[in-house]
Protein backbone atom coordinates (compact mmCIF):
# COMPACT_ATOMS: atom_id res chain seq x y z
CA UNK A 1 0.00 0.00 0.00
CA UNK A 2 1.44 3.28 -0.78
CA UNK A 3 1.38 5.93 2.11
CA UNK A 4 0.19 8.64 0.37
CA UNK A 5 -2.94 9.91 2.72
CA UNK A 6 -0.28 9.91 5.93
CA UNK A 7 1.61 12.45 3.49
CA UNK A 8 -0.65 14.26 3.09
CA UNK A 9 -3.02 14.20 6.11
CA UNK A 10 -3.18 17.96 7.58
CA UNK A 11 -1.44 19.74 4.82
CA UNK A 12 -3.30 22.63 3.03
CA UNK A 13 -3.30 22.40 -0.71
CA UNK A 14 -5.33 24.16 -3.54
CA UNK A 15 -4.01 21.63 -5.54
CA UNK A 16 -3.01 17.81 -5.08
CA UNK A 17 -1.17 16.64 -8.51
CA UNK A 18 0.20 12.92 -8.72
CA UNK A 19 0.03 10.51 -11.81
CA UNK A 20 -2.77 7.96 -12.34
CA UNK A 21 -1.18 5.83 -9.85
CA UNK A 22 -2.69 7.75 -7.32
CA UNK A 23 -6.24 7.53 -8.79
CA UNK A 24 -8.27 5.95 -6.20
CA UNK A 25 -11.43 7.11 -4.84
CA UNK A 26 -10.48 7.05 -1.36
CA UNK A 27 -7.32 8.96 -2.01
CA UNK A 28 -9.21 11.60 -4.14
CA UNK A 29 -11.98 11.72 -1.49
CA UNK A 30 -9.66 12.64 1.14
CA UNK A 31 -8.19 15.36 -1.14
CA UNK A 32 -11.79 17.11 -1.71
CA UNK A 33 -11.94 16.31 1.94
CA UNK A 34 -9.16 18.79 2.61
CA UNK A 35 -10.78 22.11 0.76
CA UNK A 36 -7.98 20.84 -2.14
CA UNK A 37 -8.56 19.98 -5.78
CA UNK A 38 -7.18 16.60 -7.36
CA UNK A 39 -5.13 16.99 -10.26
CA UNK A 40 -4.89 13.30 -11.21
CA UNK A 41 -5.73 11.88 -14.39
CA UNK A 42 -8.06 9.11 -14.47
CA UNK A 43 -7.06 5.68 -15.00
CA UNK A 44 -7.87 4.33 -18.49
CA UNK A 45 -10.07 1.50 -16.83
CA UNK A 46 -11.94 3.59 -14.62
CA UNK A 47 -15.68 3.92 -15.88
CA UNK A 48 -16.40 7.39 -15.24
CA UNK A 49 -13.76 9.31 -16.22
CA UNK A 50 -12.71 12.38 -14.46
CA UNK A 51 -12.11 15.74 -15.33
CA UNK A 52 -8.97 17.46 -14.64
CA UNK A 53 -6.69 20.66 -15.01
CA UNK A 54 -4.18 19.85 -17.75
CA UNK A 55 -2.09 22.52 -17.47
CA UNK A 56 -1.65 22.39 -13.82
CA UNK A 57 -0.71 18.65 -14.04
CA UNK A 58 2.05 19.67 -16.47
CA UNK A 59 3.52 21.48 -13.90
CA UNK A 60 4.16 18.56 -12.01
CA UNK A 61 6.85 17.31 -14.75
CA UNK A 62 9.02 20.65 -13.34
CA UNK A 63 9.18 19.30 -10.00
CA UNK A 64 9.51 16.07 -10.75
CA UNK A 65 12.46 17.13 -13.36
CA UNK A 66 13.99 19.35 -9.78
CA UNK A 67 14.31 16.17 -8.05
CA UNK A 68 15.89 14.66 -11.06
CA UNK A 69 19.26 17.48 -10.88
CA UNK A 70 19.04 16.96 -7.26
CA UNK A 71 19.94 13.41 -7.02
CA UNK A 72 23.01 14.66 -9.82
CA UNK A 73 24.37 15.49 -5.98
CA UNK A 74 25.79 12.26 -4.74
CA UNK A 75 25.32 13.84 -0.99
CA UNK A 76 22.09 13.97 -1.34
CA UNK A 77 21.14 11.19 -3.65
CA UNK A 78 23.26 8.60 -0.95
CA UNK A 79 21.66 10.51 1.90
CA UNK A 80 25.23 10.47 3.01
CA UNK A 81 24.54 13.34 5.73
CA UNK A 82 23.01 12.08 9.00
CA UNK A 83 21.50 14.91 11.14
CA UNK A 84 18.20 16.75 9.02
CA UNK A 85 20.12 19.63 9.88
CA UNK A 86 22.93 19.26 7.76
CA UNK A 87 21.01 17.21 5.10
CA UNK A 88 18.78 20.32 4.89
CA UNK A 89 21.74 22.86 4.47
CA UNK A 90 23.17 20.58 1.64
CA UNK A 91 19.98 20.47 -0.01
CA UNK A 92 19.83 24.10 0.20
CA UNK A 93 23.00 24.58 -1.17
CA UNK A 94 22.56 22.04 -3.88
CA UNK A 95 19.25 24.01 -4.49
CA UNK A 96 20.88 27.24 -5.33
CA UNK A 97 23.65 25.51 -7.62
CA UNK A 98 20.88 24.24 -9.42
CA UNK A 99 19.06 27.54 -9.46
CA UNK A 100 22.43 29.15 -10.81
CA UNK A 101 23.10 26.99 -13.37
């Protein structure tokens, strides 16, 4: 089972994008249940397909692209710092080298 409600549980959203692996109806229920719009597309085999915001779910392949240069970072990628402290400084740092490119 993937633990994607505990990630989410008490966050506020206006949006909650993921990819059609997500696409359950208790997953998307708990979503609306949170004031927060799904932006999952439907499965293919699902009978009632759902509507959703194309555009927003596009910019889902930017973040998903950010985590890509990230793990470029060995550091990071390894998890090779121990305290979150210092994991979240390298992060940081790794976040503006990324942004400076």
């Amino acid at each position: 089972s993937v633990p994607a409600p505990e990630l989410i549980q008490g966050l506020q959203a206006e949006f909650v994008a993921a990819d059609k692996a997500y696409d359950c109806n208790s997953f998307i229920s708990l979503i609306i249940g949170q004031n927060a719009k799904p932006v999952i597309p439907p499965k293919k085999n699902r009978r009632n397909q759902r509507k959703y915001d194309k555009h927003i779910y596009k910019e889902r392949h930017l973040v998903e692209c950010f985590f890509c240069k990230l793990k470029e970072f060995r550091r990071i990628a390894t998890r090779y710092e121990k305290l979150q402290m210092t994991f979240l400084a390298m992060v940081t740092i790794a976040s503006c080298l990324i942004w400076l490119r």
